[in-house]
N, C-alpha and C. Protein backbone atom coordinates (compact mmCIF):
# COMPACT_ATOMS: atom_id res chain seq x y z
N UNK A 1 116.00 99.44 111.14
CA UNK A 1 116.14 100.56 112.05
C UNK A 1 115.03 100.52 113.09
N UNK A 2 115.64 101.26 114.27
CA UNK A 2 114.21 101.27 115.05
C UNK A 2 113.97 102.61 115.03
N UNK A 3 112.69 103.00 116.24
CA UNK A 3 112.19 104.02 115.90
C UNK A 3 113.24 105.28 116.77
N UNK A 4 113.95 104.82 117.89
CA UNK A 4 114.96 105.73 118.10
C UNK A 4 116.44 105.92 117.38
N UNK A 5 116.08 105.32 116.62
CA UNK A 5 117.43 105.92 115.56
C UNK A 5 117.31 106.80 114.17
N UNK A 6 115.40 107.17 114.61
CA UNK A 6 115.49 107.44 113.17
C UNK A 6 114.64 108.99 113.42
N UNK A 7 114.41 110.05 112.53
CA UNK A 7 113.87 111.35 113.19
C UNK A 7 112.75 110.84 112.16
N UNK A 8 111.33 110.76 112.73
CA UNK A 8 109.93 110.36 111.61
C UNK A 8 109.96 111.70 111.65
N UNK A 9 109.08 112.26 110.66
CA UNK A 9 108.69 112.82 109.96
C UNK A 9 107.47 113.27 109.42
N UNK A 10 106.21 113.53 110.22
CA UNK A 10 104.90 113.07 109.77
C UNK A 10 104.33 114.67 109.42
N UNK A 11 104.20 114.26 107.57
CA UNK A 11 103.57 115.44 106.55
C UNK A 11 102.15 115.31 106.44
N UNK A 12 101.26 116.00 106.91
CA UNK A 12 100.16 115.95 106.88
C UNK A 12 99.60 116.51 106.03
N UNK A 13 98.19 116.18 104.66
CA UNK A 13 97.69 116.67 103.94
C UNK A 13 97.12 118.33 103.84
N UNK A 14 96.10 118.98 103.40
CA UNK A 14 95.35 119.74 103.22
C UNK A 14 94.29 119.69 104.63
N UNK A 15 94.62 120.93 105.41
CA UNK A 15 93.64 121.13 106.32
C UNK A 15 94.38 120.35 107.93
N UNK A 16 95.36 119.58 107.58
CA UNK A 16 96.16 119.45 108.99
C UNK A 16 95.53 117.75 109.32
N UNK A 17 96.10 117.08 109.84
CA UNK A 17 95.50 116.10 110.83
C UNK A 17 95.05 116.01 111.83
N UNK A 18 93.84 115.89 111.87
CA UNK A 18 92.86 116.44 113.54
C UNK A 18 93.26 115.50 114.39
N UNK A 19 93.28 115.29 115.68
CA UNK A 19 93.52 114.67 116.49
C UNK A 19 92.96 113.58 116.84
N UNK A 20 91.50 113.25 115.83
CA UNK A 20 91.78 110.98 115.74
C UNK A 20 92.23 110.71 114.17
N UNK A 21 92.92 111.41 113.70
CA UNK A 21 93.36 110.92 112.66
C UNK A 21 95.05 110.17 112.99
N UNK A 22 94.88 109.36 111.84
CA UNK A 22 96.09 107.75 112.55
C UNK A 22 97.65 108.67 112.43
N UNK A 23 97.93 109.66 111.68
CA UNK A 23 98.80 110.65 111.73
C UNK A 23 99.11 110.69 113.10
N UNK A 24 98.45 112.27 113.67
CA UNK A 24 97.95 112.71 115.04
C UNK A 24 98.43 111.11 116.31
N UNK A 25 97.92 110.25 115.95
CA UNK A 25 98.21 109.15 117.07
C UNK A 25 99.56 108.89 116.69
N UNK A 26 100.07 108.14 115.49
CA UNK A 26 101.04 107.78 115.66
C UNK A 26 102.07 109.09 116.19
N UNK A 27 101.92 110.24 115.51
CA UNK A 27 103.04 111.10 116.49
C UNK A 27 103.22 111.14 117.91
N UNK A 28 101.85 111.07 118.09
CA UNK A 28 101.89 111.01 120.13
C UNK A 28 102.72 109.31 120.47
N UNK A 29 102.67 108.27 119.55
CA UNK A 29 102.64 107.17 120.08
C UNK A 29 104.81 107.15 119.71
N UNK A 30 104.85 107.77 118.86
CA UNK A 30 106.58 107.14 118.05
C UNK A 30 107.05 108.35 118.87
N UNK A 31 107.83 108.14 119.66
CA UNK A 31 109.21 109.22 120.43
C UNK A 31 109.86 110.01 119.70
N UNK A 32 110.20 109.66 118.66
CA UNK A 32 110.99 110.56 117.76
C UNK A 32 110.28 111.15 116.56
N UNK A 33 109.02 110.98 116.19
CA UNK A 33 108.00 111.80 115.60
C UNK A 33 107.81 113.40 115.60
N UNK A 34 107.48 113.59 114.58
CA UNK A 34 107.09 115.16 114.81
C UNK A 34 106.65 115.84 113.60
N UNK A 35 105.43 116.60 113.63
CA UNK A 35 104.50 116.98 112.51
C UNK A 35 106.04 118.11 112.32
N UNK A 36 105.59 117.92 110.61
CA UNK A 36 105.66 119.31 109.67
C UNK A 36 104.66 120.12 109.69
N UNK A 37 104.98 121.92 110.46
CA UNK A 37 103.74 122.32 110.79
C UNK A 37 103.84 122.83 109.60
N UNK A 38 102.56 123.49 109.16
CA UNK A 38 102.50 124.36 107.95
C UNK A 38 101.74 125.98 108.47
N UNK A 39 102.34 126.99 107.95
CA UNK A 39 101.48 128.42 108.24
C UNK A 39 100.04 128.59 108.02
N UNK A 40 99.51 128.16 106.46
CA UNK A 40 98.47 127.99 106.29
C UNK A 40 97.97 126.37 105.64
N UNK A 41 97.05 125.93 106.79
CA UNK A 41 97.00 124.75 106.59
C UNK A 41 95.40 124.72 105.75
N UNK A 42 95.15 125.52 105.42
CA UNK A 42 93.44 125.45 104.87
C UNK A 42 93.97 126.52 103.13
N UNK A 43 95.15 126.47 103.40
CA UNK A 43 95.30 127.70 101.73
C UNK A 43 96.54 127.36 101.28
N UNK A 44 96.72 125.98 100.99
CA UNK A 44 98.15 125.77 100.84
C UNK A 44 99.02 126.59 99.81
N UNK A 45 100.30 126.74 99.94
CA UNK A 45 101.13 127.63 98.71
C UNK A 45 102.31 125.56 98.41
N UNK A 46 102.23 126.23 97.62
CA UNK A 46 102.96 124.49 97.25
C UNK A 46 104.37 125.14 97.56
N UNK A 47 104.98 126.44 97.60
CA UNK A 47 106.66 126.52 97.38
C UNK A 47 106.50 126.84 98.99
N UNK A 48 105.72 126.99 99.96
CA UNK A 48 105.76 127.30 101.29
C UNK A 48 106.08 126.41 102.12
N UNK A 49 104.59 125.11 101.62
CA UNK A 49 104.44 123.70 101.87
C UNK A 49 105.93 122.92 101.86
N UNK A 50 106.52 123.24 100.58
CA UNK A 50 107.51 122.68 100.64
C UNK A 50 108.98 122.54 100.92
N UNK A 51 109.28 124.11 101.53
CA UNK A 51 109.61 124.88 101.90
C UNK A 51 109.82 124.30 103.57
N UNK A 52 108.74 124.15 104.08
CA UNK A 52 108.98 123.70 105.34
C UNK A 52 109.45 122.11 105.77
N UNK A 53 108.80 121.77 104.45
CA UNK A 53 109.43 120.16 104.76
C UNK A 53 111.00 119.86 104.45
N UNK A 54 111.76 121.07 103.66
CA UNK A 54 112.87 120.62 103.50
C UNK A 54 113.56 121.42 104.93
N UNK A 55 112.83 122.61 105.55
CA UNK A 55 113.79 122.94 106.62
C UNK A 55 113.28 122.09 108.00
N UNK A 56 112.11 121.17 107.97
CA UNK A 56 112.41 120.03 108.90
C UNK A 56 113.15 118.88 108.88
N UNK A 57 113.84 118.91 107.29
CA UNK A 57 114.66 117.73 106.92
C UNK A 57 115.78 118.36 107.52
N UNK A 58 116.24 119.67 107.23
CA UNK A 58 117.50 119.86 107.39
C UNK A 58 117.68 120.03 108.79
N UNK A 59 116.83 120.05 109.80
CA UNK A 59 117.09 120.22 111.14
C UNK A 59 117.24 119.33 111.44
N UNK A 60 117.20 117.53 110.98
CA UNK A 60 116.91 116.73 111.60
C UNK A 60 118.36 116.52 112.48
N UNK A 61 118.66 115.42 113.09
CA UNK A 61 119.86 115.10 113.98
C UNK A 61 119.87 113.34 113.52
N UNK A 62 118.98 112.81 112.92
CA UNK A 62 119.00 111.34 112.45
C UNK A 62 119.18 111.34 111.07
N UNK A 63 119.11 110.09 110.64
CA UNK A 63 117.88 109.78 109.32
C UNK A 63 116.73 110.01 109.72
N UNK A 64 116.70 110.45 108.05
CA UNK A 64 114.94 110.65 108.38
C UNK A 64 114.18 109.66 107.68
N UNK A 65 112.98 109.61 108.46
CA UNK A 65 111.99 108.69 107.82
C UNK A 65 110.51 109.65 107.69
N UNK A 66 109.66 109.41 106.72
CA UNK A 66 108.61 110.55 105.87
C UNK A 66 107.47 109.51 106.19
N UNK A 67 106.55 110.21 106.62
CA UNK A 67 105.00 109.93 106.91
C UNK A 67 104.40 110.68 106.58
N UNK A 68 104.04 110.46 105.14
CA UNK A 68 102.96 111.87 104.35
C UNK A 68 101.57 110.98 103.94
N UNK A 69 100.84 112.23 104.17
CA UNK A 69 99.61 111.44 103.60
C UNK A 69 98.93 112.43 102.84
N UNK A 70 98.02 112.13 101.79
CA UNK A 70 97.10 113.09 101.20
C UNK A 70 98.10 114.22 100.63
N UNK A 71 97.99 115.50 100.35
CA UNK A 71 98.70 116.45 99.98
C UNK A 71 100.22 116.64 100.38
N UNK A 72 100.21 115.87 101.56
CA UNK A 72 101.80 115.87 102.28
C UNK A 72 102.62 114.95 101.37
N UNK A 73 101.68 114.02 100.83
CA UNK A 73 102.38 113.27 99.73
C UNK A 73 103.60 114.26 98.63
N UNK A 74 102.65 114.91 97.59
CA UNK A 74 103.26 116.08 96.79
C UNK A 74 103.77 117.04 97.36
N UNK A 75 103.93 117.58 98.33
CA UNK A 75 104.52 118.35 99.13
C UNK A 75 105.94 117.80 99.44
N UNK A 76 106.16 116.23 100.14
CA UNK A 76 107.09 115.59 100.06
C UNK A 76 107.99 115.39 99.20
N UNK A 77 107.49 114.96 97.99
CA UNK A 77 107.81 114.60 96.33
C UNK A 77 108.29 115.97 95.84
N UNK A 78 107.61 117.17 96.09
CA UNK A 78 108.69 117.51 95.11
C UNK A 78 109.84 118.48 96.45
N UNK A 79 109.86 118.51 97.56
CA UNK A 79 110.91 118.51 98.15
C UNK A 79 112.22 117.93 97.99
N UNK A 80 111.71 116.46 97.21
CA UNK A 80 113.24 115.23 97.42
C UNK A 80 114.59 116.17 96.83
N UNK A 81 113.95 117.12 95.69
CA UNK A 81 115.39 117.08 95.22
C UNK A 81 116.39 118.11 96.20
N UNK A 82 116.01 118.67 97.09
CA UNK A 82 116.43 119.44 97.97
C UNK A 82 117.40 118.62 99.54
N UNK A 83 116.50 117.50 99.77
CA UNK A 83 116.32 116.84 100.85
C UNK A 83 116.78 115.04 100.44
N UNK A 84 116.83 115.23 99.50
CA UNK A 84 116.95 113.29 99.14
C UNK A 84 117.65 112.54 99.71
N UNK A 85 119.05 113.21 100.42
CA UNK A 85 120.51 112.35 100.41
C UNK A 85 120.17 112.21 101.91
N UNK A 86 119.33 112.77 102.62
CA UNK A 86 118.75 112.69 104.09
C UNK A 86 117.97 111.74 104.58
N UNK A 87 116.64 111.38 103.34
CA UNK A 87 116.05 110.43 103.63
C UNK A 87 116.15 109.27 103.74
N UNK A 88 116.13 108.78 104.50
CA UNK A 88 116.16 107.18 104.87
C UNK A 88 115.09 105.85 103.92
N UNK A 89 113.81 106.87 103.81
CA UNK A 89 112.80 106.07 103.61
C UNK A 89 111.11 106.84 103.68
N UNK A 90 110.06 106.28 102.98
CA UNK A 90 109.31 107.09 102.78
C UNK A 90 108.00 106.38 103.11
N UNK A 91 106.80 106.58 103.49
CA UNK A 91 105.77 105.67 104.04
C UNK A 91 105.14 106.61 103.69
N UNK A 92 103.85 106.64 102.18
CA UNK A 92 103.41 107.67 101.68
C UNK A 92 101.72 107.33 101.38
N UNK A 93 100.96 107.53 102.06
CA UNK A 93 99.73 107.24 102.07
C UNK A 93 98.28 108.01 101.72
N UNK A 94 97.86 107.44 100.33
CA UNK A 94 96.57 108.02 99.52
C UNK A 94 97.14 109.36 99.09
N UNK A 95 97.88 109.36 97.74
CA UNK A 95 98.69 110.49 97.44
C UNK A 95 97.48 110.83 96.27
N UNK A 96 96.92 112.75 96.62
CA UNK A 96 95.63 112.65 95.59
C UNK A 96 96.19 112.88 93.98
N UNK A 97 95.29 112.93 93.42
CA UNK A 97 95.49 113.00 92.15
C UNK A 97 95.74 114.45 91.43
N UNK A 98 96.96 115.06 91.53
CA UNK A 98 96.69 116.54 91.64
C UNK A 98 96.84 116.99 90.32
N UNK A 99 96.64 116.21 89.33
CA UNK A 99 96.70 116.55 87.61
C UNK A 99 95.44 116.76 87.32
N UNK A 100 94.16 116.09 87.91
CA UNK A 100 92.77 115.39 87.85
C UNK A 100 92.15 117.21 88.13
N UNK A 101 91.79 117.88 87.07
CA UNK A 101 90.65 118.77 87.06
C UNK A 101 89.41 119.24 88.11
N UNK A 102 89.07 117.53 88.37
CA UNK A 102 88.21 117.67 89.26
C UNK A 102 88.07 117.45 90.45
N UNK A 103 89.30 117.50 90.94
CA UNK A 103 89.98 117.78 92.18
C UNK A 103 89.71 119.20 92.40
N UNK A 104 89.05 118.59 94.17
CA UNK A 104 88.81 119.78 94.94
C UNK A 104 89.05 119.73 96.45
N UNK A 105 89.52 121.27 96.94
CA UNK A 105 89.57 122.30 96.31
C UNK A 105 90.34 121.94 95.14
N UNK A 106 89.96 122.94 94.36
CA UNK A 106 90.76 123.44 92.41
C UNK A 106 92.52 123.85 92.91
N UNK A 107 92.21 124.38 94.08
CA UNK A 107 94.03 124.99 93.99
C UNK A 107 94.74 123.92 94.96
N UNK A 108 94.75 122.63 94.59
CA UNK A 108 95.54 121.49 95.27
C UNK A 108 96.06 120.89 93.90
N UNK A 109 95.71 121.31 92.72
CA UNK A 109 96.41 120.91 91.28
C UNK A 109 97.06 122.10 91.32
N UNK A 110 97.82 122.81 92.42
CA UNK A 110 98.78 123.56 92.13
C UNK A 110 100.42 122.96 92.65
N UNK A 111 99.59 122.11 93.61
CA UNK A 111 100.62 120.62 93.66
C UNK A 111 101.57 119.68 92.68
N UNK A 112 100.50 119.89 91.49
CA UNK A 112 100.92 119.04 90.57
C UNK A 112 101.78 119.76 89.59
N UNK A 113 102.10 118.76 88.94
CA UNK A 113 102.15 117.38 88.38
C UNK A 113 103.44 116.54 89.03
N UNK A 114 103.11 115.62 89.25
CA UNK A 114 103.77 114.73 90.02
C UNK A 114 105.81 114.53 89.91
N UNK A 115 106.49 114.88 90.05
CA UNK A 115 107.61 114.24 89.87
C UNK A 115 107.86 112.70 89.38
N UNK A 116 108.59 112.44 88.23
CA UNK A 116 108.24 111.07 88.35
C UNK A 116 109.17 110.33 88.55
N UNK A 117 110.62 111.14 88.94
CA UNK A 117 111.71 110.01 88.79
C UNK A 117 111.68 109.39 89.79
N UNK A 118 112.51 107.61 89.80
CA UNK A 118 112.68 107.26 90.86
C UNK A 118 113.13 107.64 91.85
N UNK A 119 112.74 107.34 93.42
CA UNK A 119 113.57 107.38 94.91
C UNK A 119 114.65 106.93 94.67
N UNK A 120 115.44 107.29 95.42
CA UNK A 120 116.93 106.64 96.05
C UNK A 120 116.75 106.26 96.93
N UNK A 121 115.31 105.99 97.79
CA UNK A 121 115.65 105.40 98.98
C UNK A 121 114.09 104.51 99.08
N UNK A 122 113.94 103.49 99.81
CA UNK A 122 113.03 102.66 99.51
C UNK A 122 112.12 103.46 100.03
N UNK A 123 110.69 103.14 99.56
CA UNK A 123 109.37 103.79 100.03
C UNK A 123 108.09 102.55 99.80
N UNK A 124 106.95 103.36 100.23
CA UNK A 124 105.76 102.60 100.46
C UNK A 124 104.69 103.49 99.67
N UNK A 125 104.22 103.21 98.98
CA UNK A 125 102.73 104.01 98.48
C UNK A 125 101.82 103.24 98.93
N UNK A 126 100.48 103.39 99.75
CA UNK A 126 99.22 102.75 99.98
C UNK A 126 98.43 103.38 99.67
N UNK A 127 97.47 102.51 99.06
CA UNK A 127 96.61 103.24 98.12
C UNK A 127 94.87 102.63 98.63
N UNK A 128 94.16 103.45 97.94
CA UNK A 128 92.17 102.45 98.48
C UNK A 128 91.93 102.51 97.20
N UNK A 129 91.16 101.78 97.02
CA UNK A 129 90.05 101.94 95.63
C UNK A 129 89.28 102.56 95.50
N UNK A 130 88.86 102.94 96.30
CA UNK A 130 87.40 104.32 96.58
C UNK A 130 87.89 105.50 96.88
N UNK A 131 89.40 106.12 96.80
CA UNK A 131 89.82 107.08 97.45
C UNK A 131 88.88 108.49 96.43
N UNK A 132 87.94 109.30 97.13
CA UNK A 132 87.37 109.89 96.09
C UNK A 132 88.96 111.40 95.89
N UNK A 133 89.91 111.01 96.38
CA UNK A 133 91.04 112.21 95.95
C UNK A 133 91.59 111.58 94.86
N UNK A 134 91.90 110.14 94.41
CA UNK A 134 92.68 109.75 93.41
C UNK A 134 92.21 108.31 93.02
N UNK A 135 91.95 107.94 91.62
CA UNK A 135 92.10 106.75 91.41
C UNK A 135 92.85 105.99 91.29
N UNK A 136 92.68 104.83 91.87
CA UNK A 136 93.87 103.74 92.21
C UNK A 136 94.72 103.69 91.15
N UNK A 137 94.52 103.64 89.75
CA UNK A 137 95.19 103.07 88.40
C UNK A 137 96.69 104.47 89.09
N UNK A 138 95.43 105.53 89.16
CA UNK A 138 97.12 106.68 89.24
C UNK A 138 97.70 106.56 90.32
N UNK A 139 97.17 105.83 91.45
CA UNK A 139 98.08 105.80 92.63
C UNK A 139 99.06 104.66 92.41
N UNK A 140 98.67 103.81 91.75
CA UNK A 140 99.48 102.64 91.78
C UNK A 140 101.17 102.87 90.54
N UNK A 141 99.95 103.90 88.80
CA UNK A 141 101.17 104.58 88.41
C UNK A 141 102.15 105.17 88.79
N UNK A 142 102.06 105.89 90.28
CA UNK A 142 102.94 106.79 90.21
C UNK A 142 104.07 106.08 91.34
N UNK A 143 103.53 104.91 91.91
CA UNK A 143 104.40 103.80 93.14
C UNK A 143 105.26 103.57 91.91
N UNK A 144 104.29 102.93 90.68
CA UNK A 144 105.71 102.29 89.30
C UNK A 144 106.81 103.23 89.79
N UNK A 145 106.48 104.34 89.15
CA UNK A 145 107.35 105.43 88.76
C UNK A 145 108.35 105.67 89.41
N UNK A 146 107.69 105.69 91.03
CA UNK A 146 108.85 105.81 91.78
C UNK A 146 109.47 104.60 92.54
N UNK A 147 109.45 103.86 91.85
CA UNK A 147 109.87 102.53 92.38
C UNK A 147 109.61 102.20 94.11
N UNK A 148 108.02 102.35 94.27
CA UNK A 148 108.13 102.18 95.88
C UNK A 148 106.95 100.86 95.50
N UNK A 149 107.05 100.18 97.00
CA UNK A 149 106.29 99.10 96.96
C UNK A 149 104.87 99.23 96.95
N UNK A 150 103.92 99.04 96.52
CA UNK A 150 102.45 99.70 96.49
C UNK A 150 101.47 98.35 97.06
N UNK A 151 100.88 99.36 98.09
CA UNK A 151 99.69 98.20 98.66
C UNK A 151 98.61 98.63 98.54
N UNK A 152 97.99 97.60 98.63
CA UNK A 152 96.39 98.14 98.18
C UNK A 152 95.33 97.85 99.49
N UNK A 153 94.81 98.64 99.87
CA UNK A 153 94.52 99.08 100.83
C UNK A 153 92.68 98.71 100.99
N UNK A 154 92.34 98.23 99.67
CA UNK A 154 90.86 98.04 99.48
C UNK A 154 90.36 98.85 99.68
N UNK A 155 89.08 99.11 100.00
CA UNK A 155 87.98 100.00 99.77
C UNK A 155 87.86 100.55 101.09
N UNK A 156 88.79 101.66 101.16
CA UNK A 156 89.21 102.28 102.38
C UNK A 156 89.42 103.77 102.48
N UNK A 157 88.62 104.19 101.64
CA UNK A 157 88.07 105.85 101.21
C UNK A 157 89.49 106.52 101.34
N UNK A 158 89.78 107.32 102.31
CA UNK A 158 90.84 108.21 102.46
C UNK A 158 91.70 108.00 103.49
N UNK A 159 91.57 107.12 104.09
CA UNK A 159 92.66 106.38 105.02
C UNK A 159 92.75 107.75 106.15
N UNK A 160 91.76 108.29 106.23
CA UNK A 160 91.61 109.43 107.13
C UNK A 160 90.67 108.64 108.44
N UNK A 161 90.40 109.72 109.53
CA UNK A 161 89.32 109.78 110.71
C UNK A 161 87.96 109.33 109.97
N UNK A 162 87.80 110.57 108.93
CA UNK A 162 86.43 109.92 108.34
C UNK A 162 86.19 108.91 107.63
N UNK A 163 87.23 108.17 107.23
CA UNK A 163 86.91 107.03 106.76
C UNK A 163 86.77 105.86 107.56
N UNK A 164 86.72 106.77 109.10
CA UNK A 164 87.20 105.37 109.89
C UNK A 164 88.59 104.77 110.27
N UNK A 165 89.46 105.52 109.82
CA UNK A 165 90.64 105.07 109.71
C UNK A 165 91.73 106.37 111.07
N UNK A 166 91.07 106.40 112.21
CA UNK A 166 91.91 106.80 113.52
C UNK A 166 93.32 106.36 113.48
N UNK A 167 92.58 104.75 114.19
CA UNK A 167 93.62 104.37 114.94
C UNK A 167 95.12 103.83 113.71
N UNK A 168 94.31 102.95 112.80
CA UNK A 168 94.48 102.54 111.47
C UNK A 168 95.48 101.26 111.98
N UNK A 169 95.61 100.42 112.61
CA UNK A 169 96.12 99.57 112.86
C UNK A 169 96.77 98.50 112.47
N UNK A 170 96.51 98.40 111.30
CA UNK A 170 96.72 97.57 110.16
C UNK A 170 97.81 98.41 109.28
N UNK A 171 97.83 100.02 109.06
CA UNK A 171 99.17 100.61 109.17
C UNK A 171 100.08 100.72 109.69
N UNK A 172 99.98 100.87 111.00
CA UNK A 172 100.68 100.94 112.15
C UNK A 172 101.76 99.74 112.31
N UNK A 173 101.24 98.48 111.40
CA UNK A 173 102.24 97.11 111.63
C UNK A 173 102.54 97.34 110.49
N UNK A 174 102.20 97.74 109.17
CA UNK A 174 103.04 97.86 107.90
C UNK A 174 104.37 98.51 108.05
N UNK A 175 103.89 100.43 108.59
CA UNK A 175 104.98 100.71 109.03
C UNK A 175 106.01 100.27 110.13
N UNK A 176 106.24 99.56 111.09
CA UNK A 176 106.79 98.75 111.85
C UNK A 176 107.75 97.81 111.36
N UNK A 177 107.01 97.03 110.40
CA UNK A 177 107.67 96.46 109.37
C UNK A 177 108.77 96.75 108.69
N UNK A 178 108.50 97.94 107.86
CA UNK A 178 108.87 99.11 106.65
C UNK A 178 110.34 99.30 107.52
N UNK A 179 110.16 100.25 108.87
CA UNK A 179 111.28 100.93 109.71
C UNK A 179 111.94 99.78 110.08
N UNK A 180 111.79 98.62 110.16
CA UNK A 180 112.71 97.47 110.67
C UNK A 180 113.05 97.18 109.54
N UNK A 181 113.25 97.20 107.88
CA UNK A 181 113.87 96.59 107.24
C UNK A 181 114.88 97.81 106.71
N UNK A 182 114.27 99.18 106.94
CA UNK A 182 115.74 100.21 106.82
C UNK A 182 116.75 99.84 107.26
């Protein structure tokens, strides 16, 4: 698929994607892009969160294709069963660990626990080794689970602005990839 045949989708974590985060660019950069806004982006409600991602699914006019990262991850996930037969495909990046106690803030394990059945539609989990939101062993468990392809991203903190990760360029051709084999 290309990128005008398809409505992206870009779910942004806890606290929103600031404007050099690789989110934020790629929406300005993909034509058919467009954030899931959220009401409160600093106090998430998980049935609100998710709530909005299924009534941006249902507005769409394409397939859809999902660009979640961080909290937009679980926000996404447990939408599917509402939204599944819509999605095209899923590009899901540094999904935190929202079972993990010591996850903070404390009320982002209100996210959890993860859904675990498989997709019906192909996806991507990328994951870092240093992500201090989730350890890799569980990021990579939960790609098993859902039968998506899992990359490993090396020692690449949060695949956010502050990690350095703006422009993220080296995503930017994964997904490229990903949307051309839909």
């Amino acid at each position: 698929m290309k990128v005008k045949d398809v409505d992206i989708l870009i779910v942004p974590g806890y606290t929103n994607s600031g404007p050099d985060h690789w989110q934020t660019r790629w929406e300005a950069k993909l034509s058919t892009a467009r954030r899931v806004e959220q009401a409160e982006w600093t106090k998430p409600v998980r049935e609100d969160w998710v709530a909005a991602v299924v009534k941006a699914v249902n507005a769409a006019t394409k397939p859809v294709v999902i660009v979640a990262h961080s909290l937009g991850v679980p926000t996404f996930v447990h939408a599917i069963p509402e939204i599944g037969a819509k999605v095209n495909g899923a590009f899901l990046v540094t999904p935190p660990d929202v079972s993990n106690p010591k996850i903070r803030p404390k009320h982002l394990m209100t996210f959890g626990p993860y859904p675990r059945e498989p997709f019906t539609f192909p996806s991507i989990v990328v994951a870092s080794r240093n992500d201090h939101y989730c350890d890799y062993a569980v990021a990579e468990d939960l790609a098993a689970a859902w039968g998506s392809l899992f990359i490993d991203a090396g020692e690449s903190g949060h695949l956010n602005a502050e990690s350095g990760h703006g422009p993220w360029p080296e995503g930017s051709m994964v997904f490229a990839q990903f949307l051309s084999r839909l």
